[in-house]
N, C-alpha and C. Protein backbone atom coordinates (compact mmCIF):
# COMPACT_ATOMS: atom_id res chain seq x y z
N UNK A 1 -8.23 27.47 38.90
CA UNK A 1 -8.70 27.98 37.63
C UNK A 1 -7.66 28.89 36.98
N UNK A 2 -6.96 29.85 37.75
CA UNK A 2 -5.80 30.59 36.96
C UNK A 2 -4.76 29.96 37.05
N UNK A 3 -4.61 28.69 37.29
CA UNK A 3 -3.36 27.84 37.06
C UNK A 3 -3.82 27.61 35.07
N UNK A 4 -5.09 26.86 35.30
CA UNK A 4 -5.50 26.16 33.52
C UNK A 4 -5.11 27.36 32.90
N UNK A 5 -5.29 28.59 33.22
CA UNK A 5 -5.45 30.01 32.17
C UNK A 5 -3.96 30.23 31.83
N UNK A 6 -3.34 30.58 33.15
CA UNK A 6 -1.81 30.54 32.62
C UNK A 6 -1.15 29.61 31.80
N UNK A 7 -1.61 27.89 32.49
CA UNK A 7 -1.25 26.99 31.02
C UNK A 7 -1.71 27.15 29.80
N UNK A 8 -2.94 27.57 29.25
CA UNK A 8 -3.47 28.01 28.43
C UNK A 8 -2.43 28.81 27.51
N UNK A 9 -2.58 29.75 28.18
CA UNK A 9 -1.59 31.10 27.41
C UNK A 9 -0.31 30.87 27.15
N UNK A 10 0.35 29.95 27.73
CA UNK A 10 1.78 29.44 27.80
C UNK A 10 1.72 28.61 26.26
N UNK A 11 0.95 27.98 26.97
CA UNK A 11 0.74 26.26 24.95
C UNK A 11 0.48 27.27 24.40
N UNK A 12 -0.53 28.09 24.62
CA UNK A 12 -0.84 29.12 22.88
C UNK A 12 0.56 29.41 22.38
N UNK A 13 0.96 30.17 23.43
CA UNK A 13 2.52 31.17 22.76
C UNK A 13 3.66 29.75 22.30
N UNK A 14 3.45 29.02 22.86
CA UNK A 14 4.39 28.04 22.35
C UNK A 14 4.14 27.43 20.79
N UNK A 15 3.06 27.03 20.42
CA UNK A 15 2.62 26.77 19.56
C UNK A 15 2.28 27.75 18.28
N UNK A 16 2.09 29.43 18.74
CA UNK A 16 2.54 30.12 17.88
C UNK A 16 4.11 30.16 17.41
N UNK A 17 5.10 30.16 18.61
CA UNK A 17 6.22 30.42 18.32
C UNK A 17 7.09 29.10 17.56
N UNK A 18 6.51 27.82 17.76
CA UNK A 18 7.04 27.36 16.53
C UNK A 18 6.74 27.51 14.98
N UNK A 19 5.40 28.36 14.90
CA UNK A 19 5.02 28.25 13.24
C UNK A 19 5.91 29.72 12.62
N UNK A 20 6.50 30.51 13.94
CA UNK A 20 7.28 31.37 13.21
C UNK A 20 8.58 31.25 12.67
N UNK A 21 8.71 30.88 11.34
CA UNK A 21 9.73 30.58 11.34
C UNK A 21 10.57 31.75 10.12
N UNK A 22 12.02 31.84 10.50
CA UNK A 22 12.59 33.03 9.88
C UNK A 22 13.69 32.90 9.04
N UNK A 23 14.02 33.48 8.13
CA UNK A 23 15.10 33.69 7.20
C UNK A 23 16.48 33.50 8.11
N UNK A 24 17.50 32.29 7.88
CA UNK A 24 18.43 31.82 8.84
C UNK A 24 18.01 31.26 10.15
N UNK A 25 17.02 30.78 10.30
CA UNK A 25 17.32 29.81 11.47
C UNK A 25 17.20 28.05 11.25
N UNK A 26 17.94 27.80 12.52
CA UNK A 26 18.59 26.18 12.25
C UNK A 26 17.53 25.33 12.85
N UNK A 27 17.16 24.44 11.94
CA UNK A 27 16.34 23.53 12.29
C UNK A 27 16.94 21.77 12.38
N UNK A 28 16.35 20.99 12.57
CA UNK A 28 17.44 19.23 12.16
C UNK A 28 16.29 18.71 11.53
N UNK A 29 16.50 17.70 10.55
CA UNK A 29 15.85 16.88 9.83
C UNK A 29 15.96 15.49 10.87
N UNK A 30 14.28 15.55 10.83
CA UNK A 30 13.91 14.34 12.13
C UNK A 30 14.00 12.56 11.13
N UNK A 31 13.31 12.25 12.26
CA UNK A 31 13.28 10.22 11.14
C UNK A 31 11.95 10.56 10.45
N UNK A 32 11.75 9.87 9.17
CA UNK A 32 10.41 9.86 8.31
C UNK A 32 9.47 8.62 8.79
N UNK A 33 8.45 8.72 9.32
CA UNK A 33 7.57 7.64 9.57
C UNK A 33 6.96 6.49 8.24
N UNK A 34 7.91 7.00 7.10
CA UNK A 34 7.76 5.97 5.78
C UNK A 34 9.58 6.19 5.21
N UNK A 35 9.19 5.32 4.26
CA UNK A 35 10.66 5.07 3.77
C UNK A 35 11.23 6.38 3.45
N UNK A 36 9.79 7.36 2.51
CA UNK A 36 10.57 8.22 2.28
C UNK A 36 9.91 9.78 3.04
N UNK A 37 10.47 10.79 2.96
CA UNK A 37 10.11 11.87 3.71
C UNK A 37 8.58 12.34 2.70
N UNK A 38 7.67 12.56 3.26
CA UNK A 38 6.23 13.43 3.05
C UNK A 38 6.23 14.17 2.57
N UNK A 39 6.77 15.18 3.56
CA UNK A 39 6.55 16.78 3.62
C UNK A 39 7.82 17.62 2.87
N UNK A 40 9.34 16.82 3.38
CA UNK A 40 10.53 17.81 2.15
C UNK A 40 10.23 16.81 0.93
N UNK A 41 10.70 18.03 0.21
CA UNK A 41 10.79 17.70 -1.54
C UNK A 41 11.63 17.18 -1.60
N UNK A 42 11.94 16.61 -1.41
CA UNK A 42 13.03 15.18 -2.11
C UNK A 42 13.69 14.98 -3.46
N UNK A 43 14.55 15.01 -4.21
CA UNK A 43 14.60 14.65 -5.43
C UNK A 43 14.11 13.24 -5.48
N UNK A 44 14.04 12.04 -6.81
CA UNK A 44 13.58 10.88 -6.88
C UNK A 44 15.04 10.44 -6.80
N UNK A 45 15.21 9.14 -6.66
CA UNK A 45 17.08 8.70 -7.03
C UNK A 45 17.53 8.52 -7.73
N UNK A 46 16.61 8.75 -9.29
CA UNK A 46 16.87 8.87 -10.36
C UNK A 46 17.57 10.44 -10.92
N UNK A 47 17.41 11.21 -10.61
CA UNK A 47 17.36 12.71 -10.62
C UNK A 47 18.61 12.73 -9.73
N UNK A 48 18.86 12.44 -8.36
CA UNK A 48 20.15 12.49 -8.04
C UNK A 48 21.30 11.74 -8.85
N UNK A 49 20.85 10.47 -9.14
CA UNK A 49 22.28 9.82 -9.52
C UNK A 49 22.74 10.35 -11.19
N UNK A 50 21.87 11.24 -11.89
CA UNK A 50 22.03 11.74 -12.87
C UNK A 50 22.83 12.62 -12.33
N UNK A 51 22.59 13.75 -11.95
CA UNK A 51 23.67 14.91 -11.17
C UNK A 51 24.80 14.50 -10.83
N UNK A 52 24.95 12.79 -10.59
CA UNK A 52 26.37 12.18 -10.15
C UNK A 52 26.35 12.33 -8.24
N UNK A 53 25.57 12.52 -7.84
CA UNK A 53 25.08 12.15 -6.28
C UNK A 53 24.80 10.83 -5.80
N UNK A 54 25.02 10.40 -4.52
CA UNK A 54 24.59 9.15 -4.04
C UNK A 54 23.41 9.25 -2.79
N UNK A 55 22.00 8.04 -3.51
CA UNK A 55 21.09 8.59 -3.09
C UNK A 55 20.72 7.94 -1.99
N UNK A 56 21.28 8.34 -0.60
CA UNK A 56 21.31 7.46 0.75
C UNK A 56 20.07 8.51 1.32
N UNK A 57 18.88 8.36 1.44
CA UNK A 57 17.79 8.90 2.08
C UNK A 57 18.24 8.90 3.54
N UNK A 58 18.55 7.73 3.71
CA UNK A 58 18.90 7.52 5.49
C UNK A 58 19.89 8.40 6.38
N UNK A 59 20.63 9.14 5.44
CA UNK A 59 21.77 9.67 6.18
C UNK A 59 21.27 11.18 6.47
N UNK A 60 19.76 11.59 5.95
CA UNK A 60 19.57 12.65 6.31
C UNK A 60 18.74 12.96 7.73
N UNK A 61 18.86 12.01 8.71
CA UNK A 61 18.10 12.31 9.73
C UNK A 61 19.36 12.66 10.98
N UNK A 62 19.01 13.67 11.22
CA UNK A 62 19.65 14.28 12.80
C UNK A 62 21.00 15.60 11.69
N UNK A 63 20.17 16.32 10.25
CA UNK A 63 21.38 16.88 9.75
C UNK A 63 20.67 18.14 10.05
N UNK A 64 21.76 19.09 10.05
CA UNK A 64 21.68 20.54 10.38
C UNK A 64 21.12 21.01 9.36
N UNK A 65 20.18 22.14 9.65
CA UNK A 65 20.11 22.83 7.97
C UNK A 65 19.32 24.15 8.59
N UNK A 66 19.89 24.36 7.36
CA UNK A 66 19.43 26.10 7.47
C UNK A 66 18.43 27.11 6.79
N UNK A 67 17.25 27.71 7.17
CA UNK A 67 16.35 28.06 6.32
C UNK A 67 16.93 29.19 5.59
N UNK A 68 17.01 29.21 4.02
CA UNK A 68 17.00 30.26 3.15
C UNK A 68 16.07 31.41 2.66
N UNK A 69 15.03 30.93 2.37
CA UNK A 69 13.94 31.24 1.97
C UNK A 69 12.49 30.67 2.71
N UNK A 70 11.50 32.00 2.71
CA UNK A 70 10.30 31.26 2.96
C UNK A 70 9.28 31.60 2.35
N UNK A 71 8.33 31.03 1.83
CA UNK A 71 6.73 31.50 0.79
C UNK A 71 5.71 31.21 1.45
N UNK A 72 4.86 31.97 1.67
CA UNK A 72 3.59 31.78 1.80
C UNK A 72 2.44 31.06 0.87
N UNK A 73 2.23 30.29 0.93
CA UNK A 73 0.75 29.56 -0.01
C UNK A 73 -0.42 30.14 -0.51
N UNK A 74 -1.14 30.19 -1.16
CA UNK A 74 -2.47 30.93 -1.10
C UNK A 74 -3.50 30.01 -0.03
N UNK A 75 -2.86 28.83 0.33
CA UNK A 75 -3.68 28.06 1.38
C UNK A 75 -3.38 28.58 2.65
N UNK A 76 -2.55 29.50 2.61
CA UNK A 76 -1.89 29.80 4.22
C UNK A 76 -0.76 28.81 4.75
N UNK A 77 -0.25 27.68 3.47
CA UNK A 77 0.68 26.73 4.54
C UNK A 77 2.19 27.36 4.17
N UNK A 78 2.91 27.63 4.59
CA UNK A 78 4.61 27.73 4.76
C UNK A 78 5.12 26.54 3.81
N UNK A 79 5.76 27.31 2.95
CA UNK A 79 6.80 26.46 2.08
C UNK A 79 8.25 26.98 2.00
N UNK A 80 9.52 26.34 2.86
CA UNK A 80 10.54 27.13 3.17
C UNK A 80 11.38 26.19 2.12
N UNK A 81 12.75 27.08 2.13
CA UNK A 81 13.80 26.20 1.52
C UNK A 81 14.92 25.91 2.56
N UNK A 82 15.57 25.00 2.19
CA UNK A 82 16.46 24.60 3.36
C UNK A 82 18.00 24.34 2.85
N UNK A 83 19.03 24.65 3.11
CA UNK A 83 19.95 24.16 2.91
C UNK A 83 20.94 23.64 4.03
N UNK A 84 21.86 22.87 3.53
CA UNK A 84 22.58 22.01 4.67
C UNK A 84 23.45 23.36 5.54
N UNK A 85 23.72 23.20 6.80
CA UNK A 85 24.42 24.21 7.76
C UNK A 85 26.07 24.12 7.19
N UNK A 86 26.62 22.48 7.09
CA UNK A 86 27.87 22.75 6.84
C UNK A 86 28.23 23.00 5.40
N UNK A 87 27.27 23.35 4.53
CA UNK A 87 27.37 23.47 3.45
C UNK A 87 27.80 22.92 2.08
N UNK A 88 27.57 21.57 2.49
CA UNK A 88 27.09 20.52 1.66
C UNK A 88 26.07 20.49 1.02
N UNK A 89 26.56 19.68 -0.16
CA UNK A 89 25.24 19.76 -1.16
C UNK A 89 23.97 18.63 -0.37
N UNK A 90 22.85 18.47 -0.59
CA UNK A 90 22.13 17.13 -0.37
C UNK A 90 22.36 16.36 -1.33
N UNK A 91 22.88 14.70 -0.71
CA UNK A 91 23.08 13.75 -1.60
C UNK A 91 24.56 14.23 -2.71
N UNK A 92 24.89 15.39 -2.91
CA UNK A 92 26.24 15.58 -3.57
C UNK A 92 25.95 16.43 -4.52
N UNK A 93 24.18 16.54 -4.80
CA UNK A 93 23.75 16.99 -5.80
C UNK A 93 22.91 17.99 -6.04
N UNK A 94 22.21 18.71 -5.08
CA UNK A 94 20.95 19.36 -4.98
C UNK A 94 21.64 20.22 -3.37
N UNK A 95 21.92 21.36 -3.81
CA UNK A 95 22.06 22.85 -2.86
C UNK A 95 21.18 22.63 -1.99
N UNK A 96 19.75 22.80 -2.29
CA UNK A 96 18.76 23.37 -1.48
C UNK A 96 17.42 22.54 -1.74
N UNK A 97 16.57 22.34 -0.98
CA UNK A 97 15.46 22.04 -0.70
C UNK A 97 14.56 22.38 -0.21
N UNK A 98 13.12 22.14 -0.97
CA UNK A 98 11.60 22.81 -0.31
C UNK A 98 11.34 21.75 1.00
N UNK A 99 10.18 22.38 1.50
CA UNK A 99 9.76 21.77 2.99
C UNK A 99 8.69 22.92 3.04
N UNK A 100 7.56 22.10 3.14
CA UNK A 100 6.19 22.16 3.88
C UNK A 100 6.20 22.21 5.03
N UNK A 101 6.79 23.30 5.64
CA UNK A 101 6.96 23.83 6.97
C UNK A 101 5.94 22.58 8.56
N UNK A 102 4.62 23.45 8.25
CA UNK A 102 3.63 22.96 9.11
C UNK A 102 3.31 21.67 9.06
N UNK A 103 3.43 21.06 8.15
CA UNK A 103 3.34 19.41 7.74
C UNK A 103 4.30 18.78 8.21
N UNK A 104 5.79 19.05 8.00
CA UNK A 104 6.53 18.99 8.09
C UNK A 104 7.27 18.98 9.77
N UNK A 105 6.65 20.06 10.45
CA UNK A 105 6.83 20.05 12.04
C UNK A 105 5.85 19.10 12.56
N UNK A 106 4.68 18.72 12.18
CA UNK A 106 3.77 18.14 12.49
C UNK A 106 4.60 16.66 12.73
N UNK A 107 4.37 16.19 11.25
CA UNK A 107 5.05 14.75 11.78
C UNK A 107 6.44 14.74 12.00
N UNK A 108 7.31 15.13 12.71
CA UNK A 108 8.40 15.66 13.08
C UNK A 108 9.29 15.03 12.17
N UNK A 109 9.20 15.13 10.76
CA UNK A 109 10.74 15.52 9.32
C UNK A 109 11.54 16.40 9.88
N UNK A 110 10.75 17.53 10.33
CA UNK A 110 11.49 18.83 11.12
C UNK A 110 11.60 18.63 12.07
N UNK A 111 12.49 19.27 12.78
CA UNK A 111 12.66 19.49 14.14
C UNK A 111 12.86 21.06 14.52
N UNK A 112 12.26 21.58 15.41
CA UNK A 112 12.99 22.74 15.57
C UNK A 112 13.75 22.97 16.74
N UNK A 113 14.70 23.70 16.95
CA UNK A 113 16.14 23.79 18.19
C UNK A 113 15.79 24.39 19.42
């Protein structure tokens, strides 16, 4: 019985400690279970190739990135911004990007390190 309790308390803290997430830390952009990602804000490929960007969705899975910013919802969900680690634009065209944190870890878009 204090084996289940200690597992217990272990998954809790684990499962808190991924929803904390903080100003500079590195996360990877996982595979999207649809063509296109859910949970990050995406530009359309219309909106990139105006900026003069090329709009390869595919090349963003396994990329470094770095949280800038984070907001709270009035729903309680995490809306962070992300930018690339080596400091590249996304697509050539767009600095930074939103991400629905908890949605986002859920169906693993995110990854965390």
């Amino acid at each position: 019985m204090i084996k289940y309790a200690v597992a217990l308390l272990f998954s809790g803290a684990l499962l808190h400690a991924q929803e904390n997430v903080q100003v500079g830390d590195e996360l990877e952009i996982g595979k999207s279970e649809t063509r296109m990602y859910q949970h990050i804000e995406l530009p359309r490929a219309n909106f990139i190739i105006k900026r003069g960007g090329i709009a390869n969705y595919k090349a963003l899975k396994g990329e470094k990135v770095v949280v800038t910013s984070i907001k709270e919802n009035e729903d309680g969900s995490k809306m962070i911004k992300i930018k690339r680690k080596n400091g590249h634009r996304f697509f050539g065209s767009h600095p930074v990007v939103a991400v629905n944190y908890e949605k986002a870890l859920e169906s693993g878009e995110i990854l965390t390190q």
